[in-house]
N, C-alpha and C. Protein backbone atom coordinates (compact mmCIF):
# COMPACT_ATOMS: atom_id res chain seq x y z
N UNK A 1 80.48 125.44 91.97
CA UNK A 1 81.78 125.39 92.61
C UNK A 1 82.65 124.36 91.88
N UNK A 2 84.09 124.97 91.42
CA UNK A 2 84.96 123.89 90.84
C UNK A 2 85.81 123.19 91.55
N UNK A 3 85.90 121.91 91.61
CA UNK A 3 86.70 121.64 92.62
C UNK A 3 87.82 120.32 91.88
N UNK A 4 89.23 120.97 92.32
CA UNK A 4 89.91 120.52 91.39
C UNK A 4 90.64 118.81 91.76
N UNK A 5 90.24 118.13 90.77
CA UNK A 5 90.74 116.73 91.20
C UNK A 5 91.64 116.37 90.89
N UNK A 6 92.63 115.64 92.16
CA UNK A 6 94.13 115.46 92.37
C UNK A 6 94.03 113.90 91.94
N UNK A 7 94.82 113.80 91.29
CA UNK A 7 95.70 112.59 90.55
C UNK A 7 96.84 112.06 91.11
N UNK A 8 96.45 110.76 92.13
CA UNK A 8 97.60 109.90 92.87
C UNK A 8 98.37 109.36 91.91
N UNK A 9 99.83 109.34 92.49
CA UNK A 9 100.40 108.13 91.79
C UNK A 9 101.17 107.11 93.28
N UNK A 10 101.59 106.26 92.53
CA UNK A 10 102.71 105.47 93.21
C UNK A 10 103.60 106.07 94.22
N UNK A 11 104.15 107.15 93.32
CA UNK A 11 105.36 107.85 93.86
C UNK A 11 104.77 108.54 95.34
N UNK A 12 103.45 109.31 95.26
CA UNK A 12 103.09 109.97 96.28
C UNK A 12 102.50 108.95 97.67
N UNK A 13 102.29 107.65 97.15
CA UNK A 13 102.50 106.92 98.59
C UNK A 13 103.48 106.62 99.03
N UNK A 14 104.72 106.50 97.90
CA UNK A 14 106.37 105.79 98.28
C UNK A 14 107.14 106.98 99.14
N UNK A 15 106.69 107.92 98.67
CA UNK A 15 107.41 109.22 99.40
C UNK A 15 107.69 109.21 101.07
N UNK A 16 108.64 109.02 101.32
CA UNK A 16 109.31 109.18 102.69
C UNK A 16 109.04 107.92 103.46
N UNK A 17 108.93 106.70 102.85
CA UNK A 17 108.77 105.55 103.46
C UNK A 17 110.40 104.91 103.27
N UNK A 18 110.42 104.34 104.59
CA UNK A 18 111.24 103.58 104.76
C UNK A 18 112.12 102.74 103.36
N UNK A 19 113.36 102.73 103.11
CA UNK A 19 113.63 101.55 101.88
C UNK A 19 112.76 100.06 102.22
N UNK A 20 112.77 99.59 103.25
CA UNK A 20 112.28 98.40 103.48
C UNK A 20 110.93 98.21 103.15
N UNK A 21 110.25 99.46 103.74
CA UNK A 21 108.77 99.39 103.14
C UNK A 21 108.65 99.08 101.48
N UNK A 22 109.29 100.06 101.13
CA UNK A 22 109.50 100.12 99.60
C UNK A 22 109.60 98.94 98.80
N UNK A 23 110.87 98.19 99.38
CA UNK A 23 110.91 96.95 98.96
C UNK A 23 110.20 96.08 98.95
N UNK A 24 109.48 96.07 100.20
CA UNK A 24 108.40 94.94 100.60
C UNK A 24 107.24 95.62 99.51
N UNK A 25 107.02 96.33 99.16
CA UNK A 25 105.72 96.95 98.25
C UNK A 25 105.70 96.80 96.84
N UNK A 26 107.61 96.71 96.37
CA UNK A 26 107.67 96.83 95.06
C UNK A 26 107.73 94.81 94.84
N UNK A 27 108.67 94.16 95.55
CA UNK A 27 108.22 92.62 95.76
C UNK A 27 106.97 91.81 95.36
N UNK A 28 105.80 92.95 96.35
CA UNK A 28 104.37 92.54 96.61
C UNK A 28 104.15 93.01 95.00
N UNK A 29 104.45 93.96 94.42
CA UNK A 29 103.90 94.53 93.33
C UNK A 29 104.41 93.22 92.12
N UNK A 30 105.41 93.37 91.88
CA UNK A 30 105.66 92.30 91.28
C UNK A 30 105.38 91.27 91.22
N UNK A 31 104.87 90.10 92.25
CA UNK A 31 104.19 89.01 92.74
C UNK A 31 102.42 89.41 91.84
N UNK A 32 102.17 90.76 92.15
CA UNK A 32 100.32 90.85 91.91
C UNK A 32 100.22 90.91 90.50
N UNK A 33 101.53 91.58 89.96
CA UNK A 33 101.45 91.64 88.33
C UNK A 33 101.64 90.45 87.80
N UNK A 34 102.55 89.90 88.63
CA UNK A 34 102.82 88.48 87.52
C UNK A 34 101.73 87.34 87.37
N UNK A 35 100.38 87.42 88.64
CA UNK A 35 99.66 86.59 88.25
C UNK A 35 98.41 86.36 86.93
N UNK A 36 98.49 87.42 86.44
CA UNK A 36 97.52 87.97 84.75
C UNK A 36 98.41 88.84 84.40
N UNK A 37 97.88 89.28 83.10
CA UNK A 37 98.37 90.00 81.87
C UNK A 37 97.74 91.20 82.10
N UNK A 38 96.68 91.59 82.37
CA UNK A 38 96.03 92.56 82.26
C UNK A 38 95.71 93.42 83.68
N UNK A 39 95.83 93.46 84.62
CA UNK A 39 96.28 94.20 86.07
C UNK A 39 96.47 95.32 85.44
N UNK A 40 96.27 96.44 86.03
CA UNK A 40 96.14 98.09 86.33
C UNK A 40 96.23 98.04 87.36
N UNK A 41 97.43 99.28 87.53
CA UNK A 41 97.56 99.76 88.84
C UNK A 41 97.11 101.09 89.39
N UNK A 42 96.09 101.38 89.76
CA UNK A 42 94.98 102.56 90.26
C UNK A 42 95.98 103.03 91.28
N UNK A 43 96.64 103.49 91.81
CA UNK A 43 97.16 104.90 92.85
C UNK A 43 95.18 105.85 93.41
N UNK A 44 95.12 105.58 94.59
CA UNK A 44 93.96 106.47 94.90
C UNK A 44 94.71 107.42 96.33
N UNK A 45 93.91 108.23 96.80
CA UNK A 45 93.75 108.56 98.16
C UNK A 45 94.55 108.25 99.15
N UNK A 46 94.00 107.01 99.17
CA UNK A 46 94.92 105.95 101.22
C UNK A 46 94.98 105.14 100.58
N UNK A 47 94.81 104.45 99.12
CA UNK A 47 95.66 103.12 98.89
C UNK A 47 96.08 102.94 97.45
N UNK A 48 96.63 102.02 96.79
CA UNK A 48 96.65 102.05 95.78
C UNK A 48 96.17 100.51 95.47
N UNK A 49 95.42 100.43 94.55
CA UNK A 49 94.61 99.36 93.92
C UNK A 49 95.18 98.37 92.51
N UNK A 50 94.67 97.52 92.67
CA UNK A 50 95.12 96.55 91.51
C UNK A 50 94.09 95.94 91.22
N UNK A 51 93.73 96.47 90.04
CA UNK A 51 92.29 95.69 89.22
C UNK A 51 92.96 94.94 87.72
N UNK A 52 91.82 94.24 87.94
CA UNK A 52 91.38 93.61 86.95
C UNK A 52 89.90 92.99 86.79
N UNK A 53 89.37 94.16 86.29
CA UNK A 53 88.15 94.35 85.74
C UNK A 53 87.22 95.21 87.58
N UNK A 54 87.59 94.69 88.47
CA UNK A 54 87.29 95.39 89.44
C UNK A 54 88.81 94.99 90.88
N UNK A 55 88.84 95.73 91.34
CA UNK A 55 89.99 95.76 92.71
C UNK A 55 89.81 94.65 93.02
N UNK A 56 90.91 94.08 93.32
CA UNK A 56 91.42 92.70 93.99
C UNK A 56 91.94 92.48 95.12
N UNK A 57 92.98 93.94 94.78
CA UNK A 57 93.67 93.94 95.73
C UNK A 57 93.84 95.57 96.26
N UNK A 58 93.88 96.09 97.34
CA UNK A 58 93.89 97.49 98.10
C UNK A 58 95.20 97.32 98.82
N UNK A 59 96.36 98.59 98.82
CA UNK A 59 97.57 97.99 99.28
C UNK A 59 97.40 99.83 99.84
N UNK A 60 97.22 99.68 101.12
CA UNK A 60 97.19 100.70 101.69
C UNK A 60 99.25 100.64 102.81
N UNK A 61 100.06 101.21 102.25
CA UNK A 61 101.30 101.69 102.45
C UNK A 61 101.38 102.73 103.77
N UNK A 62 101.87 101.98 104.83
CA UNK A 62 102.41 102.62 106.26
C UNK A 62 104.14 102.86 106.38
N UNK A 63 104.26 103.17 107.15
CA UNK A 63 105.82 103.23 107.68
C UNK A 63 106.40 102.39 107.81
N UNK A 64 106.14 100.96 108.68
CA UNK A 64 106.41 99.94 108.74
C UNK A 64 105.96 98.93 108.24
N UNK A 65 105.44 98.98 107.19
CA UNK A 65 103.97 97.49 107.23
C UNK A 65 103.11 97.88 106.14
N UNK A 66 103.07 97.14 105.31
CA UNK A 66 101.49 97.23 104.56
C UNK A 66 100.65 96.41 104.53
N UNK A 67 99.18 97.34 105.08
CA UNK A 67 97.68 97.09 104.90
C UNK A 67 97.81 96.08 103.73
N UNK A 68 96.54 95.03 103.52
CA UNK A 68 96.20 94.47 102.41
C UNK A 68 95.00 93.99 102.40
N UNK A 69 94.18 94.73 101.57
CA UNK A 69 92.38 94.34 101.16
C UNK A 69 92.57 93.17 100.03
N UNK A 70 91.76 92.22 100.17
CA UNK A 70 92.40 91.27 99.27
C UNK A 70 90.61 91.09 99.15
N UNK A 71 89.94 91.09 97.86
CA UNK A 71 88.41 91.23 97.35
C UNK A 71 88.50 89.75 97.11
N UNK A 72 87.77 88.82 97.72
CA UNK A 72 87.18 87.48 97.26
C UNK A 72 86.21 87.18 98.46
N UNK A 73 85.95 86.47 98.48
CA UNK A 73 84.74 85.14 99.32
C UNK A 73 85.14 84.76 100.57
N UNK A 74 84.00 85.02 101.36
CA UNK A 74 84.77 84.85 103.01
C UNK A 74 84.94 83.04 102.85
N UNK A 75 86.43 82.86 103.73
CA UNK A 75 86.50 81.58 103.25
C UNK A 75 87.37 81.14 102.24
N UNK A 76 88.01 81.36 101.39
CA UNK A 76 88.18 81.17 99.96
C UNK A 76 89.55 81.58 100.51
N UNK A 77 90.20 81.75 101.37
CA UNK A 77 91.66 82.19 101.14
C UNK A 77 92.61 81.47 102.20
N UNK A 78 93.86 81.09 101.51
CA UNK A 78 94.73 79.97 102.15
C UNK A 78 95.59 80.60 103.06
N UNK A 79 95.24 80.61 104.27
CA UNK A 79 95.71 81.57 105.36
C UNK A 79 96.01 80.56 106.77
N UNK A 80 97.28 80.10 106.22
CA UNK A 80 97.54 79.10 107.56
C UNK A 80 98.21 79.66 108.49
N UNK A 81 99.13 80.68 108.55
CA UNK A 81 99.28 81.63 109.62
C UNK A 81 98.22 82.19 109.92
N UNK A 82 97.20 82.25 109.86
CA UNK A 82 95.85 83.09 110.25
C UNK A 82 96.16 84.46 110.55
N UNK A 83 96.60 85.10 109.69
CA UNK A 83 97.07 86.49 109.70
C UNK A 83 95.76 87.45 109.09
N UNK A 84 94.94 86.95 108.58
CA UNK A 84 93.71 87.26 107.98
C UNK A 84 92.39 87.78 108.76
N UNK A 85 91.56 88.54 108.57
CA UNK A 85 90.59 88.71 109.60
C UNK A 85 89.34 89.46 108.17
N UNK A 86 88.02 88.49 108.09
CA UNK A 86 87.15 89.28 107.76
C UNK A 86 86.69 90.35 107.89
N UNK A 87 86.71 91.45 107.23
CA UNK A 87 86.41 93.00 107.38
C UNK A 87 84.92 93.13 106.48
N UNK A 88 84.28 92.42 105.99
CA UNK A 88 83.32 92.92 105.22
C UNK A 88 82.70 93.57 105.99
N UNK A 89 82.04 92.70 107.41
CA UNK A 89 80.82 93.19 108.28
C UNK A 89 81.70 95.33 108.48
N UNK A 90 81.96 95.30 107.84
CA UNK A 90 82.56 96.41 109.29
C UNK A 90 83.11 97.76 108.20
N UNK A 91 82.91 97.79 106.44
CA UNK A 91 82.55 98.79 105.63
C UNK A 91 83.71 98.53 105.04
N UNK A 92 84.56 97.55 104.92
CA UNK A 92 85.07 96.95 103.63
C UNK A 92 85.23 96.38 102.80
C-alpha cells in the first residue's frame, strides 16, 4: 500500500489565524532564529519545530495563543511568572 506523504509548511499553520496570532508567531520566530546561526525550521502535523541538531522548540499555533514545547532539563528554565508546567511525566 502507497501512502502518500504530505509536506507541512509554515503557511499551512498561518492559514486563517488571526493577524495577532501571526504576529505573535512571526516575533516568537524571529527571537528563536536570532539566538544561533544554524536553526531549521521543521513545519510538521500540529506544530512546527525549531532544531538545532534536535527540537528545542515545538510551537504548536491556535487561534488565540501559542502552545510552546521548549526541550531542556526540568528545572533549568527562568520562569518567574510561573507560566511553565512540566509535561515530560505525561508523553512530552
Amino acid at each position: 500500500m502507497n501512502r502518500e506523504i504530505k509536506v507541512y509548511t509554515e503557511e499551512d499553520h498561518l492559514n486563517g489565524l488571526p493577524n495577532e496570532t501571526i504576529e505573535l508567531y512571526e516575533a516568537l520566530k524571529e527571537r528563536v532564529l536570532g539566538l544561533v546561526d544554524n536553526i531549521e525550521i521543521r513545519p510538521r502535523k500540529k506544530y512546527v519545530g525549531f532544531v538545532a541538531g534536535t527540537n528545542f522548540v515545538d510551537v504548536h499555533l491556535q487561534k488565540s495563543q501559542l502552545k510552546l514545547w521548549i526541550n531542556m532539563p526540568n528545572g533549568e528554565l527562568d520562569d518567574p511568572k510561573n507560566i511553565a508546567r512540566d509535561v515530560s511525566g505525561i508523553g512530552h
